[in-house]
C-alpha atoms as a PDB file:
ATOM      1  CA  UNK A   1      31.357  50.414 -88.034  1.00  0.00           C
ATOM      2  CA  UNK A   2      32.815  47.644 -86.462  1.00  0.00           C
ATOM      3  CA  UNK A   3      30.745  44.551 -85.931  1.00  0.00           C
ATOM      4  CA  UNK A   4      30.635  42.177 -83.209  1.00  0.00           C
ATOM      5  CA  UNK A   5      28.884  38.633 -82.828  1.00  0.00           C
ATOM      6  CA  UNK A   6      27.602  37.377 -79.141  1.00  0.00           C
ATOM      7  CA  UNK A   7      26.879  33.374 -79.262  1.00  0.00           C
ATOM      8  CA  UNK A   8      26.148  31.566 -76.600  1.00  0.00           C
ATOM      9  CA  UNK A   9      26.300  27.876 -76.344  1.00  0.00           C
ATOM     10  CA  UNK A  10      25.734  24.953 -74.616  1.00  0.00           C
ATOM     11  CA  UNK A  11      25.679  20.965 -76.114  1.00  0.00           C
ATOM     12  CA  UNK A  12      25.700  22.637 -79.290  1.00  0.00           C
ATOM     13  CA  UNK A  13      27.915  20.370 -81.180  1.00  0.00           C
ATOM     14  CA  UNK A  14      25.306  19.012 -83.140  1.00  0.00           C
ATOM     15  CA  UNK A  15      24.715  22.223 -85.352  1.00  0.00           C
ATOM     16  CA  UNK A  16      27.213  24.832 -84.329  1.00  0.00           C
ATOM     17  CA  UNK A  17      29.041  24.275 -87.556  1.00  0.00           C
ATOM     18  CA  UNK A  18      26.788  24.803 -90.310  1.00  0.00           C
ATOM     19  CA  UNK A  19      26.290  28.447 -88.138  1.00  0.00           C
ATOM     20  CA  UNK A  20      30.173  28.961 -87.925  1.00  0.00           C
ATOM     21  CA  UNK A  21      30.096  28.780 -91.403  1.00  0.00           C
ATOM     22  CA  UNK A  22      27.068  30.958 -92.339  1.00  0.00           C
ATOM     23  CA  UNK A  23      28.506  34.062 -90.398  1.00  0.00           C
ATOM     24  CA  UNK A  24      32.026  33.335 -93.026  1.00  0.00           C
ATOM     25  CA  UNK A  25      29.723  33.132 -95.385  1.00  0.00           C
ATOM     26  CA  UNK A  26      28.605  37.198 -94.945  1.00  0.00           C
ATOM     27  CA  UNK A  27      28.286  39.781 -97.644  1.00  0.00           C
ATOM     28  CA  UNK A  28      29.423  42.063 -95.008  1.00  0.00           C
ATOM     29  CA  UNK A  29      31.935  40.630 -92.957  1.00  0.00           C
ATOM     30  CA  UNK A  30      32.528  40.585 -88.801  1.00  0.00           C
ATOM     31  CA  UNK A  31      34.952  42.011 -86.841  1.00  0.00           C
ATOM     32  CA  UNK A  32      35.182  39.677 -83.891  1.00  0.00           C
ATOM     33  CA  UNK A  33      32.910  36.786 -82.526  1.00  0.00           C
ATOM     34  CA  UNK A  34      32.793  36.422 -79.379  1.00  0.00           C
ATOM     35  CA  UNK A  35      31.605  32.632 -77.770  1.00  0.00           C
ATOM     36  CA  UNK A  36      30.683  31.727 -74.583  1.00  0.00           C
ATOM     37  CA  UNK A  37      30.267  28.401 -73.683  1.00  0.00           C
ATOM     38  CA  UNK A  38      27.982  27.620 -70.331  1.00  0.00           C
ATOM     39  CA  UNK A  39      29.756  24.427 -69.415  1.00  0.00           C
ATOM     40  CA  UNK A  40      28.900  21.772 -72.144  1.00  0.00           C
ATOM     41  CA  UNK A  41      29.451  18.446 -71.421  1.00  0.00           C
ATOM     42  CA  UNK A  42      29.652  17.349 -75.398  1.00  0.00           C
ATOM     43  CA  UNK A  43      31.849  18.446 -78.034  1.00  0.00           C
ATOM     44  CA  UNK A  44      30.779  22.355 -78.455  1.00  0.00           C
ATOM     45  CA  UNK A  45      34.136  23.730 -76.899  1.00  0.00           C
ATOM     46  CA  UNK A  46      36.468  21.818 -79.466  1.00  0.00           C
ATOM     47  CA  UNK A  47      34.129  22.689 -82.898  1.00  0.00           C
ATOM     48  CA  UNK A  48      34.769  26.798 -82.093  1.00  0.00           C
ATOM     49  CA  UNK A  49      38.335  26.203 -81.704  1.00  0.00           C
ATOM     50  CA  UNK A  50      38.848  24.228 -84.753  1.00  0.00           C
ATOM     51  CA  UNK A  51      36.901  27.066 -86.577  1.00  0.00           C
ATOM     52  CA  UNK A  52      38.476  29.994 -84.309  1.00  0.00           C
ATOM     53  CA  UNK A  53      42.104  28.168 -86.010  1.00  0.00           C
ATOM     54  CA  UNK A  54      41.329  29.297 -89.891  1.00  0.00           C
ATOM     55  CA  UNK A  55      39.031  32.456 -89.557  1.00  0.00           C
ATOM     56  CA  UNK A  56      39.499  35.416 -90.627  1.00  0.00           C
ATOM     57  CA  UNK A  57      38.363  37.160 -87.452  1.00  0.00           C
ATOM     58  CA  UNK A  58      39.188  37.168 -84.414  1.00  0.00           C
ATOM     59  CA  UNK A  59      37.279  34.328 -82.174  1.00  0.00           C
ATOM     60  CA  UNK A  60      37.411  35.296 -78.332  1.00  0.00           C
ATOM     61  CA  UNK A  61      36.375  31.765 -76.567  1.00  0.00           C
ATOM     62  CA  UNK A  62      35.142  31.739 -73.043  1.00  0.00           C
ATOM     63  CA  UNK A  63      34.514  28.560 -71.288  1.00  0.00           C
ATOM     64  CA  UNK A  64      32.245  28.903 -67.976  1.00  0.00           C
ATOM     65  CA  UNK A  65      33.417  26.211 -64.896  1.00  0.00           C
ATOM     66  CA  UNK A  66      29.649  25.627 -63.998  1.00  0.00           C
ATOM     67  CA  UNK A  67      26.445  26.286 -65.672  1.00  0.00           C
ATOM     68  CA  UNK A  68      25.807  30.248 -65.703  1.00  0.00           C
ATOM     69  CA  UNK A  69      22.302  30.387 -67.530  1.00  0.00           C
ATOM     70  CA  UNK A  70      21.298  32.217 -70.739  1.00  0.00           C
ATOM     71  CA  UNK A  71      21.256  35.657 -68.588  1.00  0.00           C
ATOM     72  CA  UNK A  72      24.332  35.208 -67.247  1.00  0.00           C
ATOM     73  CA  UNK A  73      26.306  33.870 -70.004  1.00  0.00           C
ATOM     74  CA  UNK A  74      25.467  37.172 -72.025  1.00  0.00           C
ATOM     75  CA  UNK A  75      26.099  39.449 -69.883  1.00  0.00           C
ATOM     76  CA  UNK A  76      29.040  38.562 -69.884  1.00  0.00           C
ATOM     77  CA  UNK A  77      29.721  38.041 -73.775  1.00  0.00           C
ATOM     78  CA  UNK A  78      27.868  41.650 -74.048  1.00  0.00           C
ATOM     79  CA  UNK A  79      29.974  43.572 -71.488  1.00  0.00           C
ATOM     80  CA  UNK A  80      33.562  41.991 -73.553  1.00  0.00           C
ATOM     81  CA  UNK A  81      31.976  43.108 -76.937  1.00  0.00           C
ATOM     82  CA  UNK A  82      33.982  46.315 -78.359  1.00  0.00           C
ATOM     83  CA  UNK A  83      32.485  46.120 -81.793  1.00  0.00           C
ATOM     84  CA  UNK A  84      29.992  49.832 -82.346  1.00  0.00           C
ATOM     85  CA  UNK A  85      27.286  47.408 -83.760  1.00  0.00           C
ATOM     86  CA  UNK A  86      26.429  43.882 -81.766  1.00  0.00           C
ATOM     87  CA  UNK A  87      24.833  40.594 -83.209  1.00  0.00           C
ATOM     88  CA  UNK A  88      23.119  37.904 -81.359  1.00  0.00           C
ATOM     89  CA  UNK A  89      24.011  34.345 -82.908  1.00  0.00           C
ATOM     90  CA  UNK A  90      22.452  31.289 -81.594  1.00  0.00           C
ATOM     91  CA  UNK A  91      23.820  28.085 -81.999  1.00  0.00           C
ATOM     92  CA  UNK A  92      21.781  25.982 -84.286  1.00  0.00           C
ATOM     93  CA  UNK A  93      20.742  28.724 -86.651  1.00  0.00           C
ATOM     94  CA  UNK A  94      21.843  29.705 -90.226  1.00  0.00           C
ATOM     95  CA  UNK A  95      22.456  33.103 -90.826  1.00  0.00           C
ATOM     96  CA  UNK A  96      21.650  33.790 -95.146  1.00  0.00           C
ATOM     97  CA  UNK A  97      24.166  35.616 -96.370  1.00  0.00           C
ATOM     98  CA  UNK A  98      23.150  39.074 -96.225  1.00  0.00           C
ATOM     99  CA  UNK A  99      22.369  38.984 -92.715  1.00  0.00           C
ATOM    100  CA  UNK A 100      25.017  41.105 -90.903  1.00  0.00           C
ATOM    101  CA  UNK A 101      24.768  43.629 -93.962  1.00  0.00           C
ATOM    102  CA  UNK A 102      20.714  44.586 -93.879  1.00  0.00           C
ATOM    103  CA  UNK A 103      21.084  44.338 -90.148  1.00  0.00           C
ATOM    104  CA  UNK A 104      23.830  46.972 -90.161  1.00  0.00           C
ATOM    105  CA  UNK A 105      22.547  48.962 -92.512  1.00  0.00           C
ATOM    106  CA  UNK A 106      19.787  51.349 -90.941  1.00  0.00           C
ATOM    107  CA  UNK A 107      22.250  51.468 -88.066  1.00  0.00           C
ATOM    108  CA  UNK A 108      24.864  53.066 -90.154  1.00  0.00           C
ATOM    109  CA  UNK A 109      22.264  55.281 -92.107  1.00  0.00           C
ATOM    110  CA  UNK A 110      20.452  56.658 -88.885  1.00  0.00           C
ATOM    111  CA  UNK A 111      22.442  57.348 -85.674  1.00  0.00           C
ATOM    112  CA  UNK A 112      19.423  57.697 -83.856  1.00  0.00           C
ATOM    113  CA  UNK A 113      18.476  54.269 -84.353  1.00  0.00           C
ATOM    114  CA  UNK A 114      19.607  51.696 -81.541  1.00  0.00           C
ATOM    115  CA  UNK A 115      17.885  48.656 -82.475  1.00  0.00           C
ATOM    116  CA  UNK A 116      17.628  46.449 -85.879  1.00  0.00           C
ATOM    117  CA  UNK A 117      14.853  43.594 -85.568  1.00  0.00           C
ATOM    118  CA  UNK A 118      14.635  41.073 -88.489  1.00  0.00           C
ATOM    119  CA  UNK A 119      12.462  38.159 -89.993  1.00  0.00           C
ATOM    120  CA  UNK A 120      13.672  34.928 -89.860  1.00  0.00           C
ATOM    121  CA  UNK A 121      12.315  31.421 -91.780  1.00  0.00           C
ATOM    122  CA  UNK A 122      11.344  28.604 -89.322  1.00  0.00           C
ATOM    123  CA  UNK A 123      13.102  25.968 -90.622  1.00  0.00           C
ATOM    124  CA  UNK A 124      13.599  22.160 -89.770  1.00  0.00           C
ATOM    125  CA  UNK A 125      16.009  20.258 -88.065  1.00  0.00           C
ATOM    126  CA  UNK A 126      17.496  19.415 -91.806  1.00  0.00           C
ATOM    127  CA  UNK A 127      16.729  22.777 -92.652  1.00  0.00           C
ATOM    128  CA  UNK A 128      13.641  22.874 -94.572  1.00  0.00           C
ATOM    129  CA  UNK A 129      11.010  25.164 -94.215  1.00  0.00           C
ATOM    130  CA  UNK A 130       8.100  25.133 -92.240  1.00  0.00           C
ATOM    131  CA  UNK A 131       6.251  27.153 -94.339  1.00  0.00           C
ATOM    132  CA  UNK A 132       6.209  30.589 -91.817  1.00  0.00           C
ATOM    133  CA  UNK A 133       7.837  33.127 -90.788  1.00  0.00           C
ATOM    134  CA  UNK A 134       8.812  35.218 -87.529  1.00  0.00           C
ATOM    135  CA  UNK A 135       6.286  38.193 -88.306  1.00  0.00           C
ATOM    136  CA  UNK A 136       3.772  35.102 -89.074  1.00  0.00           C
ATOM    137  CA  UNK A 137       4.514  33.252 -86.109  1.00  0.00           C
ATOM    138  CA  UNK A 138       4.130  36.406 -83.611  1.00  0.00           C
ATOM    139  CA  UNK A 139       1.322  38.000 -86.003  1.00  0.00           C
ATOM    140  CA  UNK A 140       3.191  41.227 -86.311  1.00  0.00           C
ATOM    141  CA  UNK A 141       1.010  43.689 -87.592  1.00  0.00           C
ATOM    142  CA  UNK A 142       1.470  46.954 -89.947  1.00  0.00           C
ATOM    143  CA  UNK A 143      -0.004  48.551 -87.484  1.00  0.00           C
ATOM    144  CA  UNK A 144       2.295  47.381 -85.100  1.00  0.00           C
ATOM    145  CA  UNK A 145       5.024  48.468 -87.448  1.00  0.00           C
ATOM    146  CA  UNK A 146       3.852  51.838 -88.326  1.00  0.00           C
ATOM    147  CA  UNK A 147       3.945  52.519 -84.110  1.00  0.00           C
ATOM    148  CA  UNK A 148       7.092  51.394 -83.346  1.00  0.00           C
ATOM    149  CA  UNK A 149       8.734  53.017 -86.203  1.00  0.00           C
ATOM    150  CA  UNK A 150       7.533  56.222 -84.684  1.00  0.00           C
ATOM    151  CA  UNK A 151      10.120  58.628 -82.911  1.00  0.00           C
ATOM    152  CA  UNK A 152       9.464  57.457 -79.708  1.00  0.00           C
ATOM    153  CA  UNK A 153       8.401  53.572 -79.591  1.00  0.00           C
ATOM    154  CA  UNK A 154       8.298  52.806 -76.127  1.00  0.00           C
ATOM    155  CA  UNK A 155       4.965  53.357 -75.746  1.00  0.00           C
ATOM    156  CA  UNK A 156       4.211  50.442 -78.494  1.00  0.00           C
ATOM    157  CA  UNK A 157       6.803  48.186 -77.282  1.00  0.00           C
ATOM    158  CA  UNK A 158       5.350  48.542 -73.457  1.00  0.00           C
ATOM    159  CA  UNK A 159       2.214  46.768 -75.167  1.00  0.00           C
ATOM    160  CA  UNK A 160       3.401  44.423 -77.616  1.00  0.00           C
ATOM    161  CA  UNK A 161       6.895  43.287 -78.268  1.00  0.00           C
ATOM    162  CA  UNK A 162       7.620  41.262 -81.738  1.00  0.00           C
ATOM    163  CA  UNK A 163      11.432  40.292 -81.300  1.00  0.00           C
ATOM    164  CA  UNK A 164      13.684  37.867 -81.852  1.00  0.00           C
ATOM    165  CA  UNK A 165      17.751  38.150 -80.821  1.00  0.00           C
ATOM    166  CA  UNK A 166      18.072  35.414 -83.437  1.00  0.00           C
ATOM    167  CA  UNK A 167      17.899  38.265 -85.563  1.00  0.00           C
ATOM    168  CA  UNK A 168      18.425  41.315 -84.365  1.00  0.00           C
ATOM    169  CA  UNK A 169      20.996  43.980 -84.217  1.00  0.00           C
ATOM    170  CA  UNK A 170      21.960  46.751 -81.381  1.00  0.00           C
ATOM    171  CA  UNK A 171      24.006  49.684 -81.108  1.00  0.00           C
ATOM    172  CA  UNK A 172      27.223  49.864 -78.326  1.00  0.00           C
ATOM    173  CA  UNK A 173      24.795  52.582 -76.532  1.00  0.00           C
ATOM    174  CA  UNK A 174      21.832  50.360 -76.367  1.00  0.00           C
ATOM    175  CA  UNK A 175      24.200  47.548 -74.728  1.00  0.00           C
ATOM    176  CA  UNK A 176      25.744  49.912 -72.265  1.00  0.00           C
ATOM    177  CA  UNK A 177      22.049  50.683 -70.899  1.00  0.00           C
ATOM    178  CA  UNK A 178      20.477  47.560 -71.187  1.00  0.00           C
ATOM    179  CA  UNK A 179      23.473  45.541 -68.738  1.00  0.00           C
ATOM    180  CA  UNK A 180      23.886  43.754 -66.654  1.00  0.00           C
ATOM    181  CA  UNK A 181      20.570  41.793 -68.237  1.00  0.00           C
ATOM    182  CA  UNK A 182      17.596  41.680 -65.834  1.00  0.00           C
ATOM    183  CA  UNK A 183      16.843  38.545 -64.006  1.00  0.00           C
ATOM    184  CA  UNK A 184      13.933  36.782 -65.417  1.00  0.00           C
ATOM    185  CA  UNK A 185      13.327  38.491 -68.869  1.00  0.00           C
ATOM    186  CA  UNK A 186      14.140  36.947 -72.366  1.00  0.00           C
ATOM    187  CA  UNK A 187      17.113  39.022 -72.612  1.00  0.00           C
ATOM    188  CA  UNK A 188      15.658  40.119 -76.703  1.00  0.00           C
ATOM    189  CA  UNK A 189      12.263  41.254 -74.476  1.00  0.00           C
ATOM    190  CA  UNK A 190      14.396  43.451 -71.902  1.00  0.00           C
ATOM    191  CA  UNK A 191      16.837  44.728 -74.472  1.00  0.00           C
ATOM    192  CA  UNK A 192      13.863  45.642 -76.747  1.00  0.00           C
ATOM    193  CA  UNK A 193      11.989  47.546 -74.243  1.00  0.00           C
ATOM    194  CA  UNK A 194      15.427  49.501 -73.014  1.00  0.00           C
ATOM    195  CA  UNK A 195      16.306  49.849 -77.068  1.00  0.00           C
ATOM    196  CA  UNK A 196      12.896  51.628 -76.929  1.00  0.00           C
ATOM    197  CA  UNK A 197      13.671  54.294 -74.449  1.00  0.00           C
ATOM    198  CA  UNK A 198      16.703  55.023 -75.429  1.00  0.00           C
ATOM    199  CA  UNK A 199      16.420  55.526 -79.139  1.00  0.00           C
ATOM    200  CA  UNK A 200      14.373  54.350 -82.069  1.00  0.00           C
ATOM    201  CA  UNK A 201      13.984  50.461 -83.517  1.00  0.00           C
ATOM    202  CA  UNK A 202      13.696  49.518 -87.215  1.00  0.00           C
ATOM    203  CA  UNK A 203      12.174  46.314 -88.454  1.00  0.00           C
ATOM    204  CA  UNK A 204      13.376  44.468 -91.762  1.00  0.00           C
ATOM    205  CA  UNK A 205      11.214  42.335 -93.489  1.00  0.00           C
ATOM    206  CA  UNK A 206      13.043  40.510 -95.366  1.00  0.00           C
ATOM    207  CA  UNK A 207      13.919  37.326 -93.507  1.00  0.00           C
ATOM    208  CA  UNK A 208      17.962  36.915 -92.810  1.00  0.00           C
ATOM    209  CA  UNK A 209      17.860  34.189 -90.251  1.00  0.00           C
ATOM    210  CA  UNK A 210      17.489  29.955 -91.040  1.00  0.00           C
ATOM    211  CA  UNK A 211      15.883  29.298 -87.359  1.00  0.00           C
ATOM    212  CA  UNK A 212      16.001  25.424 -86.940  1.00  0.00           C
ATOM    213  CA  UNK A 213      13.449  23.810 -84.741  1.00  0.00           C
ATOM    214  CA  UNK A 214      14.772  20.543 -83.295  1.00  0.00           C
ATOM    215  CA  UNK A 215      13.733  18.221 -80.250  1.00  0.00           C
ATOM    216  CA  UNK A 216      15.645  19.845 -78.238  1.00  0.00           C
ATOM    217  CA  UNK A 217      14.556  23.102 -78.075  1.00  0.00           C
ATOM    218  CA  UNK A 218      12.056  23.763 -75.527  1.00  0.00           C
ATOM    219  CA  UNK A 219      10.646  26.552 -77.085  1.00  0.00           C
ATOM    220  CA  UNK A 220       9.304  25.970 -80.659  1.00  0.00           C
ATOM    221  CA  UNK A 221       6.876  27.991 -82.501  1.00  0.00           C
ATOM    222  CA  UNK A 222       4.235  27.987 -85.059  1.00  0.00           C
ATOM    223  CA  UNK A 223       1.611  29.900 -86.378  1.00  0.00           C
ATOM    224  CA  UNK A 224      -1.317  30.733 -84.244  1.00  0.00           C
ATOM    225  CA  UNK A 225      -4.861  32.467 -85.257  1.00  0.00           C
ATOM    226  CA  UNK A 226      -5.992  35.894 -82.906  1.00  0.00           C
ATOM    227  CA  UNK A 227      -8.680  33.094 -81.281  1.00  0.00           C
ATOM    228  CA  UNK A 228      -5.733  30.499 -80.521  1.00  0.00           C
ATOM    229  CA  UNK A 229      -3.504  33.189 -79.001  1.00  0.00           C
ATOM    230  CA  UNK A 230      -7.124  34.800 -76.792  1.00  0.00           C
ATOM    231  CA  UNK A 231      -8.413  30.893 -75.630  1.00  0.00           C
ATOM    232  CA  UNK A 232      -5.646  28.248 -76.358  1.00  0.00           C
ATOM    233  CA  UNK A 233      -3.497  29.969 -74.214  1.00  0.00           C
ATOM    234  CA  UNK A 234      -2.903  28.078 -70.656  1.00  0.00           C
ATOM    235  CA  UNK A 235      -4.393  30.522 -67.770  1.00  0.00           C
ATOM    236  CA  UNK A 236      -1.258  32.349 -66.342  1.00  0.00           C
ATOM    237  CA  UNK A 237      -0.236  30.847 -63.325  1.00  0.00           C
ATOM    238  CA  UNK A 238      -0.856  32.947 -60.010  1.00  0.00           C
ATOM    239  CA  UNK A 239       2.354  33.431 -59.036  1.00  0.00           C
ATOM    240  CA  UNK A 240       3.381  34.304 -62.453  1.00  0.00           C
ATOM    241  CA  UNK A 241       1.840  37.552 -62.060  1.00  0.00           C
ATOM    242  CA  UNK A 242       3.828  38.217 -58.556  1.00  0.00           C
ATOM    243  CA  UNK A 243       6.801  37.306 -61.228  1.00  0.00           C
ATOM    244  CA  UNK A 244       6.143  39.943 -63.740  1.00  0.00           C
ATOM    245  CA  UNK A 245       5.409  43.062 -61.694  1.00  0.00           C
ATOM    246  CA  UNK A 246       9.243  41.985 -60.372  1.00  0.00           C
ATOM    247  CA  UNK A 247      10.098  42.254 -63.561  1.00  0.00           C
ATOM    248  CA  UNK A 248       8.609  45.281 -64.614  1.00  0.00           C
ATOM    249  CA  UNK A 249       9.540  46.943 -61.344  1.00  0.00           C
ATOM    250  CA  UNK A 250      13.104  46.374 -62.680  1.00  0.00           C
ATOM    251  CA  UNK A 251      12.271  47.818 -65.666  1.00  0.00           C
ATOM    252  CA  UNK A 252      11.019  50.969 -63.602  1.00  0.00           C
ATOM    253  CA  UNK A 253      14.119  51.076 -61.749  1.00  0.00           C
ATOM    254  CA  UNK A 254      16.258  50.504 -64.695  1.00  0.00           C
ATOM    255  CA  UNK A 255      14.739  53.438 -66.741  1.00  0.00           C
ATOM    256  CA  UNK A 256      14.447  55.542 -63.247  1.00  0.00           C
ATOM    257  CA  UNK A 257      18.468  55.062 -63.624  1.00  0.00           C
ATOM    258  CA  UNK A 258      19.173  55.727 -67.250  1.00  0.00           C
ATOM    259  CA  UNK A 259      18.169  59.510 -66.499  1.00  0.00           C
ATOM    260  CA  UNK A 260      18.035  61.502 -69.408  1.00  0.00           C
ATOM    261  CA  UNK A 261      19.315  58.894 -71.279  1.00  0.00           C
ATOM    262  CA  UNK A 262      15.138  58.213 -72.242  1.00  0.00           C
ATOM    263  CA  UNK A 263      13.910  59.651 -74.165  1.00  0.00           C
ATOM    264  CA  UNK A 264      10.932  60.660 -72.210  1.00  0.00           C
ATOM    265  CA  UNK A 265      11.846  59.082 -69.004  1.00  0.00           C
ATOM    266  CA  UNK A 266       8.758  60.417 -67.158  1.00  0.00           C
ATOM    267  CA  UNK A 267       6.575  59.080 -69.835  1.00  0.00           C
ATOM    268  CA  UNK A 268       8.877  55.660 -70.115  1.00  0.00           C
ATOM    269  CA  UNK A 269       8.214  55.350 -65.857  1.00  0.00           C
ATOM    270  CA  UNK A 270       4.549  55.978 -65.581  1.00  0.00           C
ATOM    271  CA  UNK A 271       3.809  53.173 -68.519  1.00  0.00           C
ATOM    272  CA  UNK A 272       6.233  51.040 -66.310  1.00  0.00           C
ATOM    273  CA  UNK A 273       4.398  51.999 -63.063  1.00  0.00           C
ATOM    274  CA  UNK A 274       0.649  51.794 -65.033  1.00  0.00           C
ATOM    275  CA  UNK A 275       2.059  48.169 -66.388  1.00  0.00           C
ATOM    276  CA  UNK A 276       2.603  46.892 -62.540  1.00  0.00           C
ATOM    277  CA  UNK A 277      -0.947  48.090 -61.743  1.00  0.00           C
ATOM    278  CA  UNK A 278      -2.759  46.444 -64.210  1.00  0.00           C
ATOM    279  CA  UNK A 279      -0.481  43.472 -63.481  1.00  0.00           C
ATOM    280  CA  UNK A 280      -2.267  43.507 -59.807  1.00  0.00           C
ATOM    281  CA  UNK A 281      -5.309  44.123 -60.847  1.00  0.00           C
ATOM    282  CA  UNK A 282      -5.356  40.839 -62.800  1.00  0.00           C
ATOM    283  CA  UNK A 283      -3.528  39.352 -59.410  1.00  0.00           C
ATOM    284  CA  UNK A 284      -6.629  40.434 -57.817  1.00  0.00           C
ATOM    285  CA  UNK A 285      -9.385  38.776 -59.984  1.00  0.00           C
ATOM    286  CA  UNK A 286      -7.351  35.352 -59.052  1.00  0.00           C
ATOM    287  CA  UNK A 287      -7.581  35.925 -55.811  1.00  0.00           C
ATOM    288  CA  UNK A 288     -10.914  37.319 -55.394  1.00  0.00           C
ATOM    289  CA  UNK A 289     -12.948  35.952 -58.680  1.00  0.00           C
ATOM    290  CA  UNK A 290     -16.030  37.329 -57.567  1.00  0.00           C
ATOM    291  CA  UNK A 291     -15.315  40.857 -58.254  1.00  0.00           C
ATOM    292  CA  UNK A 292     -13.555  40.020 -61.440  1.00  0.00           C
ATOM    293  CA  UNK A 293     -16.340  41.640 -63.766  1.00  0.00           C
ATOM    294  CA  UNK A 294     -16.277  45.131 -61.663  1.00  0.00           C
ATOM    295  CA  UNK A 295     -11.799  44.759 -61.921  1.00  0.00           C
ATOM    296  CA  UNK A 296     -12.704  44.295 -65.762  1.00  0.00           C
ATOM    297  CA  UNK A 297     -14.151  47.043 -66.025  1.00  0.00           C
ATOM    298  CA  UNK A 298     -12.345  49.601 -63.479  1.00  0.00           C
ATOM    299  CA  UNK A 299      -8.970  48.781 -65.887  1.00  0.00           C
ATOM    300  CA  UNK A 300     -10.499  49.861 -69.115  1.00  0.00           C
ATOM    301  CA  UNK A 301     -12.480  52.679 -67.830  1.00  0.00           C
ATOM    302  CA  UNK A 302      -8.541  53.663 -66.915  1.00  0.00           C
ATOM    303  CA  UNK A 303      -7.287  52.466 -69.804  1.00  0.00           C
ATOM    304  CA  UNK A 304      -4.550  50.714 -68.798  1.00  0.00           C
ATOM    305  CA  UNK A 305      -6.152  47.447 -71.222  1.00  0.00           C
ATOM    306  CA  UNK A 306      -5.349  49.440 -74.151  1.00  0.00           C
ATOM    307  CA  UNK A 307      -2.541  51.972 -72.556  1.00  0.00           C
ATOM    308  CA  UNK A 308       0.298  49.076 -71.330  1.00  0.00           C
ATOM    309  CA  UNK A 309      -1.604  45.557 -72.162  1.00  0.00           C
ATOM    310  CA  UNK A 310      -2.901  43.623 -75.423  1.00  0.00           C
ATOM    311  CA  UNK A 311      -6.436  45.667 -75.480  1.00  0.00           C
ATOM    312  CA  UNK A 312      -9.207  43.009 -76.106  1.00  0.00           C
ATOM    313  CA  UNK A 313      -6.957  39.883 -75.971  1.00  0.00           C
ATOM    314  CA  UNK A 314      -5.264  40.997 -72.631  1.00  0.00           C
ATOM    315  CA  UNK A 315      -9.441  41.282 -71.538  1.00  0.00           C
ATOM    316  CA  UNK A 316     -10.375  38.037 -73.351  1.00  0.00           C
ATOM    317  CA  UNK A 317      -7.656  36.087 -71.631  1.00  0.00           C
ATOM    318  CA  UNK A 318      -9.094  37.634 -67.989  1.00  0.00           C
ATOM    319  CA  UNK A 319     -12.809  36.841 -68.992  1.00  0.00           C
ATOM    320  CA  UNK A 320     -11.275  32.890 -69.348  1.00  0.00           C
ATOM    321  CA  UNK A 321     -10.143  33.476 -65.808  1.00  0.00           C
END
């Protein structure tokens, strides 16, 4: 199968070489990487053509006028890909050696697979360890495993999404539905929910990703108990919830247009459509706290709590207000 690498960047100079180097490094080696830089104003563009000069793939280099955003930038890199298998790279990463190959594998060994999710290592800006992982960081459960290694995980996913593009894996198919990207999801979060109705996802323990934390990322991670994630999470903005049913009424529309490419598109739309009422609901009890207690309760006498949100947390977090 031929494999392709996405990598965005932007003001990566810092790290980008120590990646560069890790994807040579492979057990299993790439077919093409494919960079797209989003207008950096440092040294990024000149570090990928001194590597694109002596490897032993081919390096496609794209280099955006004006600031495009994550979204944009890899919808582009994704729609130029040709390789049957696609990687997602990011800049400041190291990828252990055997990354591409157990990535690769349970795509090659199942064609009805469409989606390869890895662990990763948090690591430090000088690359040591921060003593967690990924699955520790999200608190990915077996449960959580055994459901969406089922035949049909879009159910699961609708509720609970562990992934990472740092280290995951998709096939061609899976790319073809899930672009152009949807405004306003993590692109891993859309393209995990779209891998989900279209075919079936495999997880691989074993970490194959270095993930550096660094100053400037704005979105570190670390590991959080079930009370931290119910009460030391800030109360979701408002507006935020007028965000997300936007997003999720993408989703609809997105599945609505795959056809029969879902695997159970009627299924896959009314946990979409159930999603965006329970996202009102909790609109609602914002609006109108009074009644909160009777909302509560009308959502998990329908089930929609347990059907299309996080059960007891997603309740805990509405009790906080």
């Amino acid at each position: 199968m031929k494999v392709s690498v996405v990598m965005p960047t932007y003001n990566g100079e810092r790290f980008l070489r120590e990646q560069l180097d890790s994807i040579v490094r492979q057990s299993r080696c790439i077919d093409e990487l494919l960079v797209g830089d989003d207008a950096s104003d440092d040294g990024t563009v000149a570090v990928v053509e001194a590597f694109a000069a002596t490897a032993a793939f081919n390096v496609h280099i794209t280099r955006n006028d004006k600031n495009r955003g994550l979204t944009g930038n890899l919808n582009d890199l994704l729609r130029h890909a040709t390789g049957e298998v696609i990687l997602f790279s990011d800049q400041d990463d190291v990828w252990l050696d055997h990354h591409v190959e157990r990535l690769v594998a349970p795509l090659e060994a199942d064609p009805r697979v469409g989606l390869v999710q890895g662990n990763s290592t948090f690591v430090a800006a000088d690359l040591e360890p921060r003593g967690h992982t990924l699955w520790e960081v999200t608190g990915l459960s077996r449960g959580h495993l055994r459901r969406m290694n089922r035949a049909w995980p879009f159910p699961e996913a609708v509720r609970h999404r562990v992934v990472a593009g740092h280290a995951m894996a998709i096939r061609d198919r899976v790319r073809d539905a899930a672009v152009p990207l949807a405004r306003g999801w993590m692109y891993d979060q859309w393209v995990m929910l779209i891998a989900a109705a279209v075919g079936r996802i495999v997880y691989v323990e074993e970490p194959v990703t270095l993930h550096r934390q660094h100053e400037h990322q704005t979105n570190k991670s670390r590991r959080r108990t079930l009370t931290e994630r119910a009460k030391g999470v800030p109360v979701v903005p408002t507006d935020r919830f007028e965000e997300q049913v936007q997003q999720w009424g993408d989703l609809v529309a997105r599945l609505e247009a795959l056809g029969e490419r879902v695997s159970d598109p009627a299924d896959a739309i009314r946990r979409g459509q159930n999603r965006i009422e329970l996202l009102r609901a909790r609109r609602a009890m914002r609006d109108r706290p009074a009644g909160r207690f009777l909302r509560i309760a009308s959502q998990l006498v329908s089930g929609r709590y347990h059907r299309v949100g996080r059960g007891w947390l997603t309740v805990a977090r509405d009790l906080r207000g």
